[in-house]
PDB file of N, CA and C in Angstrom:
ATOM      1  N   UNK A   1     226.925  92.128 124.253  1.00  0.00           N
ATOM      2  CA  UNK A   1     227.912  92.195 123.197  1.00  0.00           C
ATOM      3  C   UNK A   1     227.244  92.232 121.827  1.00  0.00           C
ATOM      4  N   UNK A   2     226.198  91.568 121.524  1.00  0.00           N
ATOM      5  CA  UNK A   2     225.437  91.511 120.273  1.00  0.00           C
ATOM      6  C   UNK A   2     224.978  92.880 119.992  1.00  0.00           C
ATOM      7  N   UNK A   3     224.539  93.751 121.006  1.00  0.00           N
ATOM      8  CA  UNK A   3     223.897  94.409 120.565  1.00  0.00           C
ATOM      9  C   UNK A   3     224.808  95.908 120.257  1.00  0.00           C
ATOM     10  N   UNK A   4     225.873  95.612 120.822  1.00  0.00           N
ATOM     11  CA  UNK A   4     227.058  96.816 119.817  1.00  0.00           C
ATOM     12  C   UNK A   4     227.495  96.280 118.639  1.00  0.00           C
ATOM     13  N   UNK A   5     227.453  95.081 118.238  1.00  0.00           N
ATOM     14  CA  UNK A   5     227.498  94.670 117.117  1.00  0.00           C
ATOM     15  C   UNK A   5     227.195  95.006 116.441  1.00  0.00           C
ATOM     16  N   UNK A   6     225.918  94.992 116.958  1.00  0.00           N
ATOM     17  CA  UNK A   6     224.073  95.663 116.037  1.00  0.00           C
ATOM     18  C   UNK A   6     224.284  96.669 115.191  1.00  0.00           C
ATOM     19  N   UNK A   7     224.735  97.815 116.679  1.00  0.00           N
ATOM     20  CA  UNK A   7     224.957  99.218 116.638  1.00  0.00           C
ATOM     21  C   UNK A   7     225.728  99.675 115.659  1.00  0.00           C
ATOM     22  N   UNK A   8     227.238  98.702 115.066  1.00  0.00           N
ATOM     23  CA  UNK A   8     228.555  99.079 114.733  1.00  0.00           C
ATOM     24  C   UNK A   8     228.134  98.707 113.445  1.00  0.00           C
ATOM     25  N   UNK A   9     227.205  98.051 112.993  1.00  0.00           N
ATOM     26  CA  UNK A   9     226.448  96.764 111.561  1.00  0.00           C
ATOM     27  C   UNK A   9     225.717  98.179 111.067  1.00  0.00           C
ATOM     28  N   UNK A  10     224.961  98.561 111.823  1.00  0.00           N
ATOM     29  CA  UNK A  10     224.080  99.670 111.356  1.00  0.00           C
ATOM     30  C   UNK A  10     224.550 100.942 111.189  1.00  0.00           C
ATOM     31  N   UNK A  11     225.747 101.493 111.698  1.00  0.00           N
ATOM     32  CA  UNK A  11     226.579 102.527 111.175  1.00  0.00           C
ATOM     33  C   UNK A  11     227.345 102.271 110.630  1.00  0.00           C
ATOM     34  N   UNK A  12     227.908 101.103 110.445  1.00  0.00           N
ATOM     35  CA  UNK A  12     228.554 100.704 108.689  1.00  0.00           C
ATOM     36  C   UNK A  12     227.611 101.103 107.712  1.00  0.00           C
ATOM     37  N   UNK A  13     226.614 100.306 107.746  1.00  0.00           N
ATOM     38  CA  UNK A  13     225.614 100.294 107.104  1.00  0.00           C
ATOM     39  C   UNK A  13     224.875 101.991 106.099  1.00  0.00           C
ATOM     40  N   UNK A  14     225.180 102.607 106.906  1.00  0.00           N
ATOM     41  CA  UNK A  14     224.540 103.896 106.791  1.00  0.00           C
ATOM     42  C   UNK A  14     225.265 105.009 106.515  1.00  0.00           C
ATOM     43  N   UNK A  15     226.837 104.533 107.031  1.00  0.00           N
ATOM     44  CA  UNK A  15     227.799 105.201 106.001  1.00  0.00           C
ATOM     45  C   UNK A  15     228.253 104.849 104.754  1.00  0.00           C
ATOM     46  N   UNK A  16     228.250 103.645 104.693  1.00  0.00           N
ATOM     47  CA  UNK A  16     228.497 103.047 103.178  1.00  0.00           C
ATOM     48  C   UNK A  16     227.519 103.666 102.065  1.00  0.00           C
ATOM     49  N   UNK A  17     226.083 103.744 102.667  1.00  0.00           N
ATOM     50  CA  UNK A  17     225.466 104.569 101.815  1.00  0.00           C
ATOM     51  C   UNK A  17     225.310 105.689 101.579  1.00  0.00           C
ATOM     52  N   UNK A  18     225.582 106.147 102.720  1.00  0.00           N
ATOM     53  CA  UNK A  18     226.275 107.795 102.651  1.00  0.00           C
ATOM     54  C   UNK A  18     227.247 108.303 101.593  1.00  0.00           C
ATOM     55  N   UNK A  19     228.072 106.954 101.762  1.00  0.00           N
ATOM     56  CA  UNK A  19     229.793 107.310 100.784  1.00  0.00           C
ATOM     57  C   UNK A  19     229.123 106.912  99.371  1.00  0.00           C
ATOM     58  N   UNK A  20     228.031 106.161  99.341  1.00  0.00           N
ATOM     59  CA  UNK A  20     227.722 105.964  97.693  1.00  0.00           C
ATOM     60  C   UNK A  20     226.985 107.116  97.153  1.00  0.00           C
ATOM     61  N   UNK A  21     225.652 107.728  97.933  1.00  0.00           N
ATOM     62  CA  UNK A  21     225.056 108.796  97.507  1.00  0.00           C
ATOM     63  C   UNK A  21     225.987 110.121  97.223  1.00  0.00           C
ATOM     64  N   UNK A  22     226.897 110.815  98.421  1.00  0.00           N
ATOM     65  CA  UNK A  22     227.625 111.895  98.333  1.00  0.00           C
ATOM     66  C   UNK A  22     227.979 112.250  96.777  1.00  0.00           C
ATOM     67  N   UNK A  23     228.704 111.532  96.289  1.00  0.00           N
ATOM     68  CA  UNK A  23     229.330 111.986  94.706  1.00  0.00           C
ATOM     69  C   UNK A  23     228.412 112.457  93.559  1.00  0.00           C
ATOM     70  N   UNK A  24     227.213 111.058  93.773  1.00  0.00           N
ATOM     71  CA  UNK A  24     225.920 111.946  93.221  1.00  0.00           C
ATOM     72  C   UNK A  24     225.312 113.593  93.442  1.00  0.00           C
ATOM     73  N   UNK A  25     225.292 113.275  94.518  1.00  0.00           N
ATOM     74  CA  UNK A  25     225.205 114.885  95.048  1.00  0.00           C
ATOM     75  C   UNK A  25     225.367 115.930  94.432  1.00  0.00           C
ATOM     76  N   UNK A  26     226.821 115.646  94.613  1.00  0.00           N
ATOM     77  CA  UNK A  26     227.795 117.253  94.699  1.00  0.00           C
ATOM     78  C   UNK A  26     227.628 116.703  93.235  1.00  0.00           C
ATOM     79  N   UNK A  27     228.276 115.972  92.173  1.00  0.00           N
ATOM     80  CA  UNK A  27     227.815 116.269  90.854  1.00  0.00           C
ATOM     81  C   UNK A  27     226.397 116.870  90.955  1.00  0.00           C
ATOM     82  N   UNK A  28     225.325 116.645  90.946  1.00  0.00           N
ATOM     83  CA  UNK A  28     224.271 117.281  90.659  1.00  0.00           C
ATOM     84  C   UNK A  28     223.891 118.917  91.066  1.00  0.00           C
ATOM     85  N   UNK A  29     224.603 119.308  92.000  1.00  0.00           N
ATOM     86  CA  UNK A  29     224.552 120.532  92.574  1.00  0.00           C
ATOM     87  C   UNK A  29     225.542 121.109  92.027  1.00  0.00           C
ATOM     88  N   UNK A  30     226.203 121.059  91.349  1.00  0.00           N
ATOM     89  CA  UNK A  30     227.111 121.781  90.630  1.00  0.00           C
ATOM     90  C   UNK A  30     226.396 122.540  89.364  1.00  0.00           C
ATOM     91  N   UNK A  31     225.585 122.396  88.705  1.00  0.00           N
ATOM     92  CA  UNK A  31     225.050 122.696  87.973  1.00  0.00           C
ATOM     93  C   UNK A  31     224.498 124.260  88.478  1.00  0.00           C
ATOM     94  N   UNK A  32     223.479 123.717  89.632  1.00  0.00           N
ATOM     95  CA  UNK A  32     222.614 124.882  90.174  1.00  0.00           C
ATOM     96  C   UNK A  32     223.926 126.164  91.273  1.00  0.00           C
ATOM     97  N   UNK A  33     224.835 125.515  91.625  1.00  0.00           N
ATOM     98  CA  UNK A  33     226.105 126.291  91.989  1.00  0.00           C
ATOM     99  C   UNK A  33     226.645 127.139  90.892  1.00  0.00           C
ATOM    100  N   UNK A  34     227.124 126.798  89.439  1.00  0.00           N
ATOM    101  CA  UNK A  34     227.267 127.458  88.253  1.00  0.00           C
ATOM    102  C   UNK A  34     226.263 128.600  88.293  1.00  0.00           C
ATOM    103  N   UNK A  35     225.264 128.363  88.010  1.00  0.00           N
ATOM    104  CA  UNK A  35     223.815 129.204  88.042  1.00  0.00           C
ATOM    105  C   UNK A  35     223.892 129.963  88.982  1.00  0.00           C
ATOM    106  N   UNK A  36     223.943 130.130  90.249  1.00  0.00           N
ATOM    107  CA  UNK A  36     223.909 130.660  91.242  1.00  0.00           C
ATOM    108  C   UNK A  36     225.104 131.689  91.340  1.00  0.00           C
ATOM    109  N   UNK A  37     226.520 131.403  90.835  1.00  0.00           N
ATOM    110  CA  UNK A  37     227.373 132.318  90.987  1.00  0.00           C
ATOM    111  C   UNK A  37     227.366 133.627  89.482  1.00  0.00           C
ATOM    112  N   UNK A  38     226.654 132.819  88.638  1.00  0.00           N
ATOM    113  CA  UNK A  38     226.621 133.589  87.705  1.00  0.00           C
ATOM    114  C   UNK A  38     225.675 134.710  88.142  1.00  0.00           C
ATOM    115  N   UNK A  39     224.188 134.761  88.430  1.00  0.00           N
ATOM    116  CA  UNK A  39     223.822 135.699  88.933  1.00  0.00           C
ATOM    117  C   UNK A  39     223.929 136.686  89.759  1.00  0.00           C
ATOM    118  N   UNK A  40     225.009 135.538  90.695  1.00  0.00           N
ATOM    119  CA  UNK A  40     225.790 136.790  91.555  1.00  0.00           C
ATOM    120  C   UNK A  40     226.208 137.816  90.962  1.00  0.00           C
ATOM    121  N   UNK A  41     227.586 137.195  90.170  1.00  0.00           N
ATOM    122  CA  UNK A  41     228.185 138.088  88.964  1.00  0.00           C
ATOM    123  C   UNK A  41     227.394 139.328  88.629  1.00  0.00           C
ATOM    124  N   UNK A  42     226.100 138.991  87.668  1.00  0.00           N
ATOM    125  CA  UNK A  42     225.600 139.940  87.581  1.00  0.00           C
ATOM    126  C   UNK A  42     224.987 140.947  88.377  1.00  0.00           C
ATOM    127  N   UNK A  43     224.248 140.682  89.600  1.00  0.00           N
ATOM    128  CA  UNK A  43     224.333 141.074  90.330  1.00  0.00           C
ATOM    129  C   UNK A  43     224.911 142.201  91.305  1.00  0.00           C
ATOM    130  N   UNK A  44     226.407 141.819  91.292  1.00  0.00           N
ATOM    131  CA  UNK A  44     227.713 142.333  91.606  1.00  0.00           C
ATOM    132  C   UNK A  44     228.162 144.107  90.670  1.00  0.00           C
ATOM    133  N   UNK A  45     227.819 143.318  89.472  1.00  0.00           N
ATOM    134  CA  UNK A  45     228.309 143.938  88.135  1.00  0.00           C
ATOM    135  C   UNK A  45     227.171 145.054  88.088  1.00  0.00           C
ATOM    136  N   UNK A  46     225.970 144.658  88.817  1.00  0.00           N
ATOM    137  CA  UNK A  46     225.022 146.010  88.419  1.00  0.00           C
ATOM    138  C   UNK A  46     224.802 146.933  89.455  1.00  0.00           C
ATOM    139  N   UNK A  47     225.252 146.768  90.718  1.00  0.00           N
ATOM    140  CA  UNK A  47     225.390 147.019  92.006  1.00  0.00           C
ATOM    141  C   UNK A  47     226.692 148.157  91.902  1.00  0.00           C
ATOM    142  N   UNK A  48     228.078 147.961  91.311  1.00  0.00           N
ATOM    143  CA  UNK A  48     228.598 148.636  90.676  1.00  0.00           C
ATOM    144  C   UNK A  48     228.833 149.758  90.074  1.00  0.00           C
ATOM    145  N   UNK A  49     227.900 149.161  88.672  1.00  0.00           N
ATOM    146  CA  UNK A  49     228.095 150.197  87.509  1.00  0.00           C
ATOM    147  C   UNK A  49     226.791 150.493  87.216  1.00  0.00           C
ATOM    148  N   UNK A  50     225.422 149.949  88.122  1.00  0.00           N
ATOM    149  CA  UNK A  50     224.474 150.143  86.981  1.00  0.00           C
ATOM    150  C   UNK A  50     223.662 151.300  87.510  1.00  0.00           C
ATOM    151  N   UNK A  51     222.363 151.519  86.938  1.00  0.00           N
ATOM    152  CA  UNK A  51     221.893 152.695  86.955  1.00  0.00           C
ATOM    153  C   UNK A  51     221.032 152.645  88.567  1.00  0.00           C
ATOM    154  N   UNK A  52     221.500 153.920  89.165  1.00  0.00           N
ATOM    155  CA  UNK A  52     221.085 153.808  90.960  1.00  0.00           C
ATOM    156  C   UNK A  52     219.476 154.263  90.745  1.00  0.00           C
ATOM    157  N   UNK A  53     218.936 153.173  91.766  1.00  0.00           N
ATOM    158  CA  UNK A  53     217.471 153.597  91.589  1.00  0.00           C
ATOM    159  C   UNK A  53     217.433 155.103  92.926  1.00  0.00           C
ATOM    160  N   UNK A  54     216.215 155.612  92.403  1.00  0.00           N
ATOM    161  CA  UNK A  54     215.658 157.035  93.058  1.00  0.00           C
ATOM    162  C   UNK A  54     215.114 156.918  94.071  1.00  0.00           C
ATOM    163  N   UNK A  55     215.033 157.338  95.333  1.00  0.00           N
ATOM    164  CA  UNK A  55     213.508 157.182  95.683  1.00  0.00           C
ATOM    165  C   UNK A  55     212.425 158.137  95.858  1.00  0.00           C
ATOM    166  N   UNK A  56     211.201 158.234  95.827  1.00  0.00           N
ATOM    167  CA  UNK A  56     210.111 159.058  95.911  1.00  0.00           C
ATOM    168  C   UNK A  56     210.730 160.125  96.749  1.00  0.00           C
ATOM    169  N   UNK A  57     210.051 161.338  96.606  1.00  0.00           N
ATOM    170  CA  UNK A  57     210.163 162.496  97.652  1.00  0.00           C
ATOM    171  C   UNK A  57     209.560 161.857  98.474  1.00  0.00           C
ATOM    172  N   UNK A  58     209.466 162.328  99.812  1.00  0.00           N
ATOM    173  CA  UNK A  58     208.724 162.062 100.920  1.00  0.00           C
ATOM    174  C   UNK A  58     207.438 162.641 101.022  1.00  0.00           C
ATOM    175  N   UNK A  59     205.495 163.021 101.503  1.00  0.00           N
ATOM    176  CA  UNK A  59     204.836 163.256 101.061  1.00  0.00           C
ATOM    177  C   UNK A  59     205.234 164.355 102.987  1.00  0.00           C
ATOM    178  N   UNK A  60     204.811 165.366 102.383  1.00  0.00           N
ATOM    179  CA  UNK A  60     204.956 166.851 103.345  1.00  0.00           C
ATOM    180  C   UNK A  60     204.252 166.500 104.497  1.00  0.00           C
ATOM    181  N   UNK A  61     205.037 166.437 105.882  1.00  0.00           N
ATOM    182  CA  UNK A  61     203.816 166.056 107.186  1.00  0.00           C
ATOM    183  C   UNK A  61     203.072 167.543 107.615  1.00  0.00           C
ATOM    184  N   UNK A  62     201.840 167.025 107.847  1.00  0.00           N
ATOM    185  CA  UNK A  62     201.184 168.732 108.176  1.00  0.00           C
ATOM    186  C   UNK A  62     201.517 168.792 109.746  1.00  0.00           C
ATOM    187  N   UNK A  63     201.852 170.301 110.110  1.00  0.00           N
ATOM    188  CA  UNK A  63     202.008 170.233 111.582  1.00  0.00           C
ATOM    189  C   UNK A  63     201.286 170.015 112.569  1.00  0.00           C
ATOM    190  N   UNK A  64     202.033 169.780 113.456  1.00  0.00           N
ATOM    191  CA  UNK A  64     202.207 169.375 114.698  1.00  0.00           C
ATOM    192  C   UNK A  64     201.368 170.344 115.831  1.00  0.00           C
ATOM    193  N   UNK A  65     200.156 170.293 116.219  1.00  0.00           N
ATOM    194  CA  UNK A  65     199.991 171.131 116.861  1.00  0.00           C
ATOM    195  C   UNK A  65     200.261 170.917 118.410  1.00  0.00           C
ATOM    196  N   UNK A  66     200.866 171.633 119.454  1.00  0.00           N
ATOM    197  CA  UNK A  66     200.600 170.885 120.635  1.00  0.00           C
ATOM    198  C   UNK A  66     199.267 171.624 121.377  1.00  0.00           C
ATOM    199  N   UNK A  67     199.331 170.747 122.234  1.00  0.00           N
ATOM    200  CA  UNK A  67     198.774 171.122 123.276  1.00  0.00           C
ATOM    201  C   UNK A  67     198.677 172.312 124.347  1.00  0.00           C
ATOM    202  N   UNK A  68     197.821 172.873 124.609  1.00  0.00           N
ATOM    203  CA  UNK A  68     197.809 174.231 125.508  1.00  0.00           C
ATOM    204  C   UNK A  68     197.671 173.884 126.978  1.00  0.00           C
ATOM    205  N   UNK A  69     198.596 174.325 127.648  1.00  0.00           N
ATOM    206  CA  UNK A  69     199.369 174.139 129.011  1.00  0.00           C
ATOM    207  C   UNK A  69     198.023 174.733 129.484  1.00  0.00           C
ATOM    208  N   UNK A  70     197.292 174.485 130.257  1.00  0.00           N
ATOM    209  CA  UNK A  70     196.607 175.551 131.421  1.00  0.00           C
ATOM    210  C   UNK A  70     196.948 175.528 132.725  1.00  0.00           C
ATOM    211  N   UNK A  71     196.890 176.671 133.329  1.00  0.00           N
ATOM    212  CA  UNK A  71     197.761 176.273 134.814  1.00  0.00           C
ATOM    213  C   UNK A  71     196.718 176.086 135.885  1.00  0.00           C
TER     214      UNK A  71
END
């Protein structure tokens, strides 16, 4: 019996501090969340409207010679 006690003492225990840290948290990550959606934004906004990149021509493959069948 003591030792679910134990068990039930120590997950009190570890949620209570759980429930005290959490608020800290999420305040503090809110900041870098702001930040993060803003770049999206831009992101978004240049993906859109902005100027499409090119890409290189491809460089010419020289041919292919095959092989000669002998019978």
């Amino acid at each position: 019996m003591a030792t679910g006690s134990l068990i039930w003492a120590i997950f009190a225990a570890v949620m209570g501090l759980v429930w005290l840290v959490v608020p800290f948290v999420i305040f503090g990550i809110k900041d870098l969340l702001r930040e993060l959606l803003a770049e999206q934004k831009k992101t978004n906004e240049l993906l859109a409207h902005g100027p499409r990149a090119t890409l290189p021509d491809a460089p010419a493959l020289p041919p292919v010679t095959m092989a000669r069948r002998y019978p």
